[in-house]
N, C-alpha and C. Protein backbone atom coordinates (compact mmCIF):
# COMPACT_ATOMS: atom_id res chain seq x y z
N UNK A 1 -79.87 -182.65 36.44
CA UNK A 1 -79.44 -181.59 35.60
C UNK A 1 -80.61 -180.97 34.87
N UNK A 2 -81.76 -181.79 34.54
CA UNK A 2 -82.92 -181.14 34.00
C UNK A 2 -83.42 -180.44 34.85
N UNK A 3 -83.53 -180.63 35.76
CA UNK A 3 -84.31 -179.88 37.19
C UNK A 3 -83.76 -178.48 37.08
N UNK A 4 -82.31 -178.54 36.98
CA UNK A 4 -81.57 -177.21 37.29
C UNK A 4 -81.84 -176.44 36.06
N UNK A 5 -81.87 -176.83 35.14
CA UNK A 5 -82.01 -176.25 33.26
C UNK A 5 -83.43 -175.75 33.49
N UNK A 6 -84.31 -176.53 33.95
CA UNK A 6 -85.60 -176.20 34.34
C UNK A 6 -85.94 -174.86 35.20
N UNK A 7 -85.54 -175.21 36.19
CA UNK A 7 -85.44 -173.61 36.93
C UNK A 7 -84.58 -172.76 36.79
N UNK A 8 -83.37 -172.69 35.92
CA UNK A 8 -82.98 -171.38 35.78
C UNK A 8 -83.90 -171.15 34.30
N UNK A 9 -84.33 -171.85 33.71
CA UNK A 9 -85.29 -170.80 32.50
C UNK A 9 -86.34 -170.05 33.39
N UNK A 10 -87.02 -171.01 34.02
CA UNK A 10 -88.23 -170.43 35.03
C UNK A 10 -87.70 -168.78 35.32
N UNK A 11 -86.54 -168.86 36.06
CA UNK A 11 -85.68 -167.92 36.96
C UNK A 11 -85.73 -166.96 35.69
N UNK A 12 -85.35 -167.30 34.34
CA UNK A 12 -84.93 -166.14 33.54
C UNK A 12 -85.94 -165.61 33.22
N UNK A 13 -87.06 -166.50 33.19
CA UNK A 13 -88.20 -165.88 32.56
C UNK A 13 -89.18 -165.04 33.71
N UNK A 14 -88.75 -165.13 35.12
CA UNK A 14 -89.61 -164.60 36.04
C UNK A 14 -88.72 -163.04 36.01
N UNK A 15 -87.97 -163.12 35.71
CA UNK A 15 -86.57 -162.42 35.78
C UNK A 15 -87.17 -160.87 34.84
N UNK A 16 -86.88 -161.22 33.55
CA UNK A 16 -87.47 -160.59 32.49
C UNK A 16 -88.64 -159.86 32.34
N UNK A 17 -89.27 -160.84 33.10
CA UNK A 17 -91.20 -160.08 32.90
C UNK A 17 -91.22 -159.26 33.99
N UNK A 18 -90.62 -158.88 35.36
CA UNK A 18 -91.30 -158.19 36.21
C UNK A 18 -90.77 -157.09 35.73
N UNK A 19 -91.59 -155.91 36.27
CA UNK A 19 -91.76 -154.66 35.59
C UNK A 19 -90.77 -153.86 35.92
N UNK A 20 -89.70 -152.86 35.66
CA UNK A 20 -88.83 -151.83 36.02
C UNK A 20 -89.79 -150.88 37.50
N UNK A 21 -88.78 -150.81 37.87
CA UNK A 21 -89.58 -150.00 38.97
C UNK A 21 -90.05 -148.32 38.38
N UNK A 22 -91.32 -147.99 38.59
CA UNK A 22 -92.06 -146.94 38.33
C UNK A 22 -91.88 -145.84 38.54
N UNK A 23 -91.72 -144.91 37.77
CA UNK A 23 -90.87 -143.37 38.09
C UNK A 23 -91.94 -142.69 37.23
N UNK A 24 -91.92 -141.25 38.29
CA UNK A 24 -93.29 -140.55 37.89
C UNK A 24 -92.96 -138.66 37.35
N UNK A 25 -92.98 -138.20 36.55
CA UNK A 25 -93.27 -137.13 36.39
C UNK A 25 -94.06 -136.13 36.27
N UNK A 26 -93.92 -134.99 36.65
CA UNK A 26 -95.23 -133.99 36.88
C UNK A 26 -95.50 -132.87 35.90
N UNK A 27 -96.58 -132.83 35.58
CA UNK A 27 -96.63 -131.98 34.06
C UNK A 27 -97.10 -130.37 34.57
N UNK A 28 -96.97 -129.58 34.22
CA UNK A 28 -97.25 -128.46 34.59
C UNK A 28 -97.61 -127.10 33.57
N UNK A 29 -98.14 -125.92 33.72
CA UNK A 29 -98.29 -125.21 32.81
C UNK A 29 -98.59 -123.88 33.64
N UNK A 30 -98.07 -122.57 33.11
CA UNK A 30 -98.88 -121.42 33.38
C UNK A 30 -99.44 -120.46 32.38
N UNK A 31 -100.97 -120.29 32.95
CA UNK A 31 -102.21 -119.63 32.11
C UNK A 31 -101.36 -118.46 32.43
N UNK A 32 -101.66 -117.31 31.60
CA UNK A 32 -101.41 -115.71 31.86
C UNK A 32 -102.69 -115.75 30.89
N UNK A 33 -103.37 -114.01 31.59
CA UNK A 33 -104.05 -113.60 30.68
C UNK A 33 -103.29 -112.80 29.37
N UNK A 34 -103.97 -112.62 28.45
CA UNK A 34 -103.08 -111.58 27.40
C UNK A 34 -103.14 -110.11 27.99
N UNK A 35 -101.76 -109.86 27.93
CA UNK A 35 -101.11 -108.51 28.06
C UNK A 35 -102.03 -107.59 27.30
N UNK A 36 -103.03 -106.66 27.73
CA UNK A 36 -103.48 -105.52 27.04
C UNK A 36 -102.57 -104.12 27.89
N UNK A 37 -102.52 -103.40 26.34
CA UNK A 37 -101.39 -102.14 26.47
C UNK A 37 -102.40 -100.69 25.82
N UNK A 38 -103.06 -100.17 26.83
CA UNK A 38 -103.58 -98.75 26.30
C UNK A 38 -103.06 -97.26 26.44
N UNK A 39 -102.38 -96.94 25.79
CA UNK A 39 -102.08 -95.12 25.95
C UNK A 39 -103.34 -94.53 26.43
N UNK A 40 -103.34 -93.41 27.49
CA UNK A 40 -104.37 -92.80 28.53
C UNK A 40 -103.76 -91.37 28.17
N UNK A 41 -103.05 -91.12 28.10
CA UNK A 41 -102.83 -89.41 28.25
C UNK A 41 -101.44 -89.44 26.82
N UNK A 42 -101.36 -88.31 26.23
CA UNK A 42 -99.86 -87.88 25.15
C UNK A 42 -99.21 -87.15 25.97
N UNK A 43 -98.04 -87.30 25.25
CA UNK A 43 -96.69 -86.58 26.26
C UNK A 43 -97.06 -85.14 25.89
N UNK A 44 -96.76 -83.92 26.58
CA UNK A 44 -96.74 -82.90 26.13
C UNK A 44 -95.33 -82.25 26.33
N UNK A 45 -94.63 -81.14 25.76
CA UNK A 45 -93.99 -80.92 26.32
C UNK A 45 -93.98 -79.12 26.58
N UNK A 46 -95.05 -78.70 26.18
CA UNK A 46 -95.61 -77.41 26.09
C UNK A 46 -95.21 -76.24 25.55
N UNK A 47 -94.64 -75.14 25.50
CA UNK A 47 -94.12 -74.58 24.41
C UNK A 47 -92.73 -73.83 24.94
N UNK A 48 -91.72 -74.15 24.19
CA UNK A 48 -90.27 -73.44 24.48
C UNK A 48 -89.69 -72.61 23.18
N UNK A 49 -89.72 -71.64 24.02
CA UNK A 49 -89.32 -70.41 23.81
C UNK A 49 -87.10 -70.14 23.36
N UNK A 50 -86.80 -70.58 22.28
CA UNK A 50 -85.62 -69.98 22.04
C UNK A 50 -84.81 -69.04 21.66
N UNK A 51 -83.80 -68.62 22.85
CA UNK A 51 -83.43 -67.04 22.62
C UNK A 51 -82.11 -67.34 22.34
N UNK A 52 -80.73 -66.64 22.44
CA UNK A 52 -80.04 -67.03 21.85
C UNK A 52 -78.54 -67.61 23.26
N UNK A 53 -78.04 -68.86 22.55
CA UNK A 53 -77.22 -69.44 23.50
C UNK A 53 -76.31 -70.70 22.33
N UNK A 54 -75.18 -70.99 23.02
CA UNK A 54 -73.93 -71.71 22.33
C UNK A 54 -74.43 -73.23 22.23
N UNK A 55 -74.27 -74.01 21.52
CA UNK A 55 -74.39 -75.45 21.83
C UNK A 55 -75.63 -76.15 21.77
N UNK A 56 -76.12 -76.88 22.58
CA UNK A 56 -77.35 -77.38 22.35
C UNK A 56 -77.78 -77.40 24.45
N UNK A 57 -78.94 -77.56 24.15
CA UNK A 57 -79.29 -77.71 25.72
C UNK A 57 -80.98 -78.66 25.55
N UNK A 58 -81.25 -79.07 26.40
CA UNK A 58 -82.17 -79.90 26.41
C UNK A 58 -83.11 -79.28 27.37
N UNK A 59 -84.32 -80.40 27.27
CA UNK A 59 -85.61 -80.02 27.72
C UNK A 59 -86.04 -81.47 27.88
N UNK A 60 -86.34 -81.91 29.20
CA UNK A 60 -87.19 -83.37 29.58
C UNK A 60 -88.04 -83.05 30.41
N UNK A 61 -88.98 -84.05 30.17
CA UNK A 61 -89.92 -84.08 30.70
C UNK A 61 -89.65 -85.77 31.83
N UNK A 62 -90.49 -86.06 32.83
CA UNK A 62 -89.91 -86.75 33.76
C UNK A 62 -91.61 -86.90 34.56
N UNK A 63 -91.65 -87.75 35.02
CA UNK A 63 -92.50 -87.93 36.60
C UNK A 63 -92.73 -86.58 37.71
N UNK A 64 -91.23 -86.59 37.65
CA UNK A 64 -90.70 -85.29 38.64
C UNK A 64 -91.19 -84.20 38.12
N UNK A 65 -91.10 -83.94 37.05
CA UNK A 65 -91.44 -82.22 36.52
C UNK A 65 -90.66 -82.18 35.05
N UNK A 66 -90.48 -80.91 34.62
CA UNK A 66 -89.82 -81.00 33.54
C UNK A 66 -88.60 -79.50 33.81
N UNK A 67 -87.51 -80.16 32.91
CA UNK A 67 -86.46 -79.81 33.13
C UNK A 67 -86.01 -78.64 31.83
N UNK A 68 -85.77 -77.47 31.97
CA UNK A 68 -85.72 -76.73 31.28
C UNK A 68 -83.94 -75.92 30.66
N UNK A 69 -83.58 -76.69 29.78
CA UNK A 69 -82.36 -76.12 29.51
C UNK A 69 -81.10 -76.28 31.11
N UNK A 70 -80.25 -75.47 30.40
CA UNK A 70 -78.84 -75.81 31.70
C UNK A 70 -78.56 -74.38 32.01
N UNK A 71 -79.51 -73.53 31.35
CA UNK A 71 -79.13 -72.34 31.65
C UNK A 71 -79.58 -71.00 30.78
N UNK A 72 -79.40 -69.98 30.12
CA UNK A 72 -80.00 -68.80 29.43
C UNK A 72 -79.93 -69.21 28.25
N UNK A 73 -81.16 -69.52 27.20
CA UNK A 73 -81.43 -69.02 26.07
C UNK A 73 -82.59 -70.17 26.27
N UNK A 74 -83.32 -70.48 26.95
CA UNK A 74 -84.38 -71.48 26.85
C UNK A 74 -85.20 -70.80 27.78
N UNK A 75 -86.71 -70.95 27.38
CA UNK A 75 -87.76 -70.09 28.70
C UNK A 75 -89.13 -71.59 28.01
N UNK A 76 -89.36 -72.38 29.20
CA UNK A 76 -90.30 -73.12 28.78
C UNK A 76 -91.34 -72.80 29.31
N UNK A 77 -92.57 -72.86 28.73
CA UNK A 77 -94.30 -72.22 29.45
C UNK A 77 -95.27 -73.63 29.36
N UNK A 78 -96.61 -73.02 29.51
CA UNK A 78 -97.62 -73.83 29.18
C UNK A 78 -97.32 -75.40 29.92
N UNK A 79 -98.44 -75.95 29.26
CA UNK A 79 -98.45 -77.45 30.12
C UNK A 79 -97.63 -78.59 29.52
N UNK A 80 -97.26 -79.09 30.70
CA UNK A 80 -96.40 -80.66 30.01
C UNK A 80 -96.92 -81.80 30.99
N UNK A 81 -96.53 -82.84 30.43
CA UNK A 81 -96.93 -84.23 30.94
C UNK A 81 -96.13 -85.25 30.22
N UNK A 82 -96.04 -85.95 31.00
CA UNK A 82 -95.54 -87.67 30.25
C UNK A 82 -96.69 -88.25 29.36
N UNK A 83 -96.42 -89.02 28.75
CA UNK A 83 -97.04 -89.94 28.41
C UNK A 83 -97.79 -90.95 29.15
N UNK A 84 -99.03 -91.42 28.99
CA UNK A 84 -99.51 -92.45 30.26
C UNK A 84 -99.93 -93.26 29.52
N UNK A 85 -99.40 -95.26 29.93
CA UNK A 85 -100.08 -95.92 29.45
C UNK A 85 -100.55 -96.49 30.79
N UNK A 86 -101.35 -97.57 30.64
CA UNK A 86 -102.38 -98.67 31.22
C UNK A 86 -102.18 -99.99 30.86
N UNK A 87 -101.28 -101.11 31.46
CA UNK A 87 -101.40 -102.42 30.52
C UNK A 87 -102.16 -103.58 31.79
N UNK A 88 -102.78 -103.85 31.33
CA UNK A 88 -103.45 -104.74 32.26
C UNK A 88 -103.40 -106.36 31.71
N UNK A 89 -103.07 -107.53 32.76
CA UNK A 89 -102.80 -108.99 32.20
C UNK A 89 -102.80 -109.79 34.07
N UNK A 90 -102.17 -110.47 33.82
CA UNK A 90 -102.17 -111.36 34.77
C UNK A 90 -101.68 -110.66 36.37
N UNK A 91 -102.65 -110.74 37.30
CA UNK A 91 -101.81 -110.24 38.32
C UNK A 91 -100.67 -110.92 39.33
N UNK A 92 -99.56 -109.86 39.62
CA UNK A 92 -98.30 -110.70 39.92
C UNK A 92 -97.38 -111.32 38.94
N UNK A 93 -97.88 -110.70 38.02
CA UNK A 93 -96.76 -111.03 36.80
C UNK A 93 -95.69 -109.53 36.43
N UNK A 94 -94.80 -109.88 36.42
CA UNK A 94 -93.84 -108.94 35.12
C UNK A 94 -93.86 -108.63 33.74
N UNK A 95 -94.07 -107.62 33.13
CA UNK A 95 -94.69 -107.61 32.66
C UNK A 95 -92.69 -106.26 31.68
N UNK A 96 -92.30 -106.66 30.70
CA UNK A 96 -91.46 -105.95 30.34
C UNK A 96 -91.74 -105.07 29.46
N UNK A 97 -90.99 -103.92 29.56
CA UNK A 97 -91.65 -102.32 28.68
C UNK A 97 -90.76 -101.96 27.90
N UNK A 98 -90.84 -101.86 26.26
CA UNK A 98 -89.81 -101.62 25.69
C UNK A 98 -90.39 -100.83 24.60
N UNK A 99 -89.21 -100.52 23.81
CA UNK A 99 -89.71 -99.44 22.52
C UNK A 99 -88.84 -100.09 21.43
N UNK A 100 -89.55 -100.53 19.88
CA UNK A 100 -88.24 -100.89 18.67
C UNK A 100 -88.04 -99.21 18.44
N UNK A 101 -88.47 -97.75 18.78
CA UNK A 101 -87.71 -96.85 18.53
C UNK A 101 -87.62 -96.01 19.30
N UNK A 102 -86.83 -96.02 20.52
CA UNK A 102 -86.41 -95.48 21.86
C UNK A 102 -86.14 -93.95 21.37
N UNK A 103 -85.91 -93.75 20.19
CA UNK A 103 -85.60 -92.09 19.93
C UNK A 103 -86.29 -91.85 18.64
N UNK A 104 -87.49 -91.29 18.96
CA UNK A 104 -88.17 -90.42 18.16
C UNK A 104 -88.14 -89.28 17.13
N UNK A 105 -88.22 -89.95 15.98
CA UNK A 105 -88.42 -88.65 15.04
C UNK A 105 -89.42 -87.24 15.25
N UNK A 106 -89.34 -85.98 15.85
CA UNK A 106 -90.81 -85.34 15.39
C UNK A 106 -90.47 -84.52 14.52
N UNK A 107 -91.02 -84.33 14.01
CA UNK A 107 -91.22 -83.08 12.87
C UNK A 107 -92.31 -82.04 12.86
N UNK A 108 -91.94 -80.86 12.22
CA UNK A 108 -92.34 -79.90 12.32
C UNK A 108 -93.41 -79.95 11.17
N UNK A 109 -93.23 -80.62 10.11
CA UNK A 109 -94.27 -80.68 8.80
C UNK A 109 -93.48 -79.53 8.01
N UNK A 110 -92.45 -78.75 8.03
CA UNK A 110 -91.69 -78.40 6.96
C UNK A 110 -90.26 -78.48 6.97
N UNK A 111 -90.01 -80.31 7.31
CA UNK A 111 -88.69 -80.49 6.66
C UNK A 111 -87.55 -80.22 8.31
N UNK A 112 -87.79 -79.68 9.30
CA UNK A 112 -87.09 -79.70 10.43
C UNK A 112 -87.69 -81.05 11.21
N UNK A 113 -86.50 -81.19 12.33
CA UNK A 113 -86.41 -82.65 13.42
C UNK A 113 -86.17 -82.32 14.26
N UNK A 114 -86.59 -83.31 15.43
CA UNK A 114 -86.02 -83.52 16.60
C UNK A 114 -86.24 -84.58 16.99
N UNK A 115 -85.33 -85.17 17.65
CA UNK A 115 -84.73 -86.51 18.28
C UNK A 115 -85.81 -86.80 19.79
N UNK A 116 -86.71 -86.95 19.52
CA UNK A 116 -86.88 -87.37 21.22
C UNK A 116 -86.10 -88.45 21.86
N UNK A 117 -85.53 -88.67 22.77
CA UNK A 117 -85.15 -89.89 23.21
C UNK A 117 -86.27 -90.09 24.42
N UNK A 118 -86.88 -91.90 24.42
CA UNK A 118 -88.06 -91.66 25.35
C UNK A 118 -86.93 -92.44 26.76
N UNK A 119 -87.62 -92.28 27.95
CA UNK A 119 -87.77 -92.95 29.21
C UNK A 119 -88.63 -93.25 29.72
N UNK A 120 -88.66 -94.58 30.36
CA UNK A 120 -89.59 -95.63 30.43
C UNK A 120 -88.99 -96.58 31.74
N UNK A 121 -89.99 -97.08 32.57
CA UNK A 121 -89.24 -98.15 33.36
C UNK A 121 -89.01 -99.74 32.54
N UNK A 122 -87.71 -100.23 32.65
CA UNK A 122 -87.37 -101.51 31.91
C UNK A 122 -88.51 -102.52 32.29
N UNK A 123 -89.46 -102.54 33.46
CA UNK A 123 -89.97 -104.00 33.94
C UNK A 123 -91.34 -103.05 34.82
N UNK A 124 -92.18 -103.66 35.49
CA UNK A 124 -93.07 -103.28 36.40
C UNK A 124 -93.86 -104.67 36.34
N UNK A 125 -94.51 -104.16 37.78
CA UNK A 125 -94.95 -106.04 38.18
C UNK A 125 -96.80 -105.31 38.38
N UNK A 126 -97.16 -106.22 37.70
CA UNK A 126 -98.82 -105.82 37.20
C UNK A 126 -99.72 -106.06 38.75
N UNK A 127 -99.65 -105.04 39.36
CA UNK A 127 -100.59 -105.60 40.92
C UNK A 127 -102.17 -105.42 40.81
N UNK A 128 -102.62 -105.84 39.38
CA UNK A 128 -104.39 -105.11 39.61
C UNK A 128 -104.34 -106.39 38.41
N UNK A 129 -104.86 -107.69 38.35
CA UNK A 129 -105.45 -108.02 36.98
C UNK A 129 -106.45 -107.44 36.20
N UNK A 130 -107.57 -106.56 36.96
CA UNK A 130 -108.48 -105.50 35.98
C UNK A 130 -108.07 -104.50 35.93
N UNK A 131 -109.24 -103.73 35.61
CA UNK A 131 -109.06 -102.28 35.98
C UNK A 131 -109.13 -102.11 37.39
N UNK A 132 -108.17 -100.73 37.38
CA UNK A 132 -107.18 -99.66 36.61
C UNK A 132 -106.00 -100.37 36.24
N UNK A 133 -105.90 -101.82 36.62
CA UNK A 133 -104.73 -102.18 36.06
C UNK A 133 -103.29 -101.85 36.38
N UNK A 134 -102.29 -101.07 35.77
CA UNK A 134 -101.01 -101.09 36.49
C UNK A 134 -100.75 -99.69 34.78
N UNK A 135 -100.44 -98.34 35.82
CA UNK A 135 -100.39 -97.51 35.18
C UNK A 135 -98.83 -97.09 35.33
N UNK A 136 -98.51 -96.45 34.20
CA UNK A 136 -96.53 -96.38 33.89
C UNK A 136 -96.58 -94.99 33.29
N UNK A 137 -95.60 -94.30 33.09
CA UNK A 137 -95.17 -93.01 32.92
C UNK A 137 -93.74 -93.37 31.56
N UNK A 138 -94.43 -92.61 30.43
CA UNK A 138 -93.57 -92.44 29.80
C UNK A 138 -92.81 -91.33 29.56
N UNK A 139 -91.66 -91.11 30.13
CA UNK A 139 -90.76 -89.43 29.86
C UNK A 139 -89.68 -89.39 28.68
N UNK A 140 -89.12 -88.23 28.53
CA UNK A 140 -88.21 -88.28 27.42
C UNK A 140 -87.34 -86.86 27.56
N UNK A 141 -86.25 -86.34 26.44
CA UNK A 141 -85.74 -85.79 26.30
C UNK A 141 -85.51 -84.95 25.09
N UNK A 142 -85.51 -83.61 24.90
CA UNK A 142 -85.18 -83.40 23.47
C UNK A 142 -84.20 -82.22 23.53
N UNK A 143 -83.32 -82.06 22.50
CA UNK A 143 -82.09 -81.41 22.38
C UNK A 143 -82.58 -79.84 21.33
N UNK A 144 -82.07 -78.66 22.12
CA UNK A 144 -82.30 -77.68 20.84
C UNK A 144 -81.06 -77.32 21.18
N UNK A 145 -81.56 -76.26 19.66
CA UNK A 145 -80.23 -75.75 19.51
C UNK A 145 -80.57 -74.10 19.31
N UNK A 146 -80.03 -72.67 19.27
CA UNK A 146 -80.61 -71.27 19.05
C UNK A 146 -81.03 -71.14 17.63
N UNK A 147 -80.34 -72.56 16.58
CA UNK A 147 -81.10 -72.22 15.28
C UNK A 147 -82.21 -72.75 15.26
N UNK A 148 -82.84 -73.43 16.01
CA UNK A 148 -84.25 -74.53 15.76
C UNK A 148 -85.01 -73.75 14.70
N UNK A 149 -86.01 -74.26 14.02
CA UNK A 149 -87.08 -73.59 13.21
C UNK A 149 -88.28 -73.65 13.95
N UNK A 150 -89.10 -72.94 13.42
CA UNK A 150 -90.27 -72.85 14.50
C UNK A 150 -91.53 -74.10 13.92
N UNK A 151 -92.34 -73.84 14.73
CA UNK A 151 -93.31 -74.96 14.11
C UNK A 151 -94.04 -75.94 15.78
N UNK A 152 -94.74 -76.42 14.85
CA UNK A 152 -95.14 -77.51 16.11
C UNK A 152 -94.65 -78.53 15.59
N UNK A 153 -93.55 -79.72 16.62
CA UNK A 153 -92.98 -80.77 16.34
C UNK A 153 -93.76 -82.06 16.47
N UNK A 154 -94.71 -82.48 16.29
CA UNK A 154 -95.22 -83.95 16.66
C UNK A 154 -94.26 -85.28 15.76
N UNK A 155 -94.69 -86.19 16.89
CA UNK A 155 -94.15 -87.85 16.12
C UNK A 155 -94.92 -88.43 16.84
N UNK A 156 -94.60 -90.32 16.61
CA UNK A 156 -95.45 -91.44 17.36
C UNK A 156 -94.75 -92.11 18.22
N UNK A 157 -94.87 -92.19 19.39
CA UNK A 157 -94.30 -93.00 20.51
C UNK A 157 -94.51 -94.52 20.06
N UNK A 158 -93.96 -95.42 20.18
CA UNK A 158 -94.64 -96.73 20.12
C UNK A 158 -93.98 -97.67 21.21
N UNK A 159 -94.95 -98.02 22.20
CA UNK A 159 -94.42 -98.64 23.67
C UNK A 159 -94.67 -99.97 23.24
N UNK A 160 -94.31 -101.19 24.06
CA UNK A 160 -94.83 -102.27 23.70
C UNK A 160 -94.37 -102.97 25.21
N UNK A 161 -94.98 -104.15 25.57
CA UNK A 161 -94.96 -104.80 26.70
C UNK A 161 -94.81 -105.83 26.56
N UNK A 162 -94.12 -107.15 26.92
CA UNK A 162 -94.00 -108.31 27.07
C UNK A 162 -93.94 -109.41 28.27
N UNK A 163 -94.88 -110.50 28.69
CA UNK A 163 -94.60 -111.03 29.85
C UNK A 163 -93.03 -111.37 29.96
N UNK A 164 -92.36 -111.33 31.41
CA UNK A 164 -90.84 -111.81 31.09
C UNK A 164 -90.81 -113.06 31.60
């Protein structure tokens, strides 16, 4: 009976000490460079001309061209353009494009507004880690009306980018 008392402690104690079997996990991480975001060109939207008409009608500017009213009391001239930025970061990354104020105050500097609302692509995938980087088009929209006041309207776009 000692013999047996004897080897099952042995047994418990060989029992106890060997090690759990070994399980391995893999640690991982991804570098991005930092997102740089430069404006290259201002939106223009060049000069419009209001004559007289009911309601309100708009004027955007776009990639495509720019869009002039829906019909008679608007005559737009001179030069327009989007907005151009440049954000350059990691290549093959996504890279998300947003605004905290998608609709723009401008003002005339005596007390008149207009609403820009901007357009922008939601996402673009960065194919250049340097320069030129990965260039985007900012467009927008603005609403008149036959009372507008005259003036030159400026405001500040503010784009911003985030890896997604």
């Amino acid at each position: 009976m000692t013999r047996l008392k004897i080897a099952c402690a042995l047994a418990a104690i060989a029992f106890a000490a060997a090690p759990a079997s070994a399980q391995k996990a893999t640690a991982t991480v991804t570098v991005n460079k930092p997102l740089q975001l430069t404006a290259i060109r201002d939106m223009q939207f060049g000069t419009v001309l209001v004559g007289s008409f009911t309601g309100t009608q708009t004027v955007s500017i776009a990639t495509s061209g720019r869009t002039c009213g829906s019909g008679a009391g608007l005559t737009c001239s001179g030069v327009f353009n989007t907005a151009q930025y440049r954000v350059v970061g990691t290549n093959n990354q996504i890279a998300l494009v947003s605004s905290p104020t998608p609709t723009v105050t401008l003002s005339n500097g005596a007390g008149a507004t207009l609403a820009l609302t901007l357009s922008f692509p939601a996402s673009l995938s960065i194919d250049n880690s340097g320069n030129p980087g990965r260039i985007f088009e900012v467009g927008g929209s603005l609403p008149f009306t036959s009372t507008m006041a005259d003036g030159v309207y400026t405001g500040t776009i503010d784009i911003q980018v985030a890896y997604q």
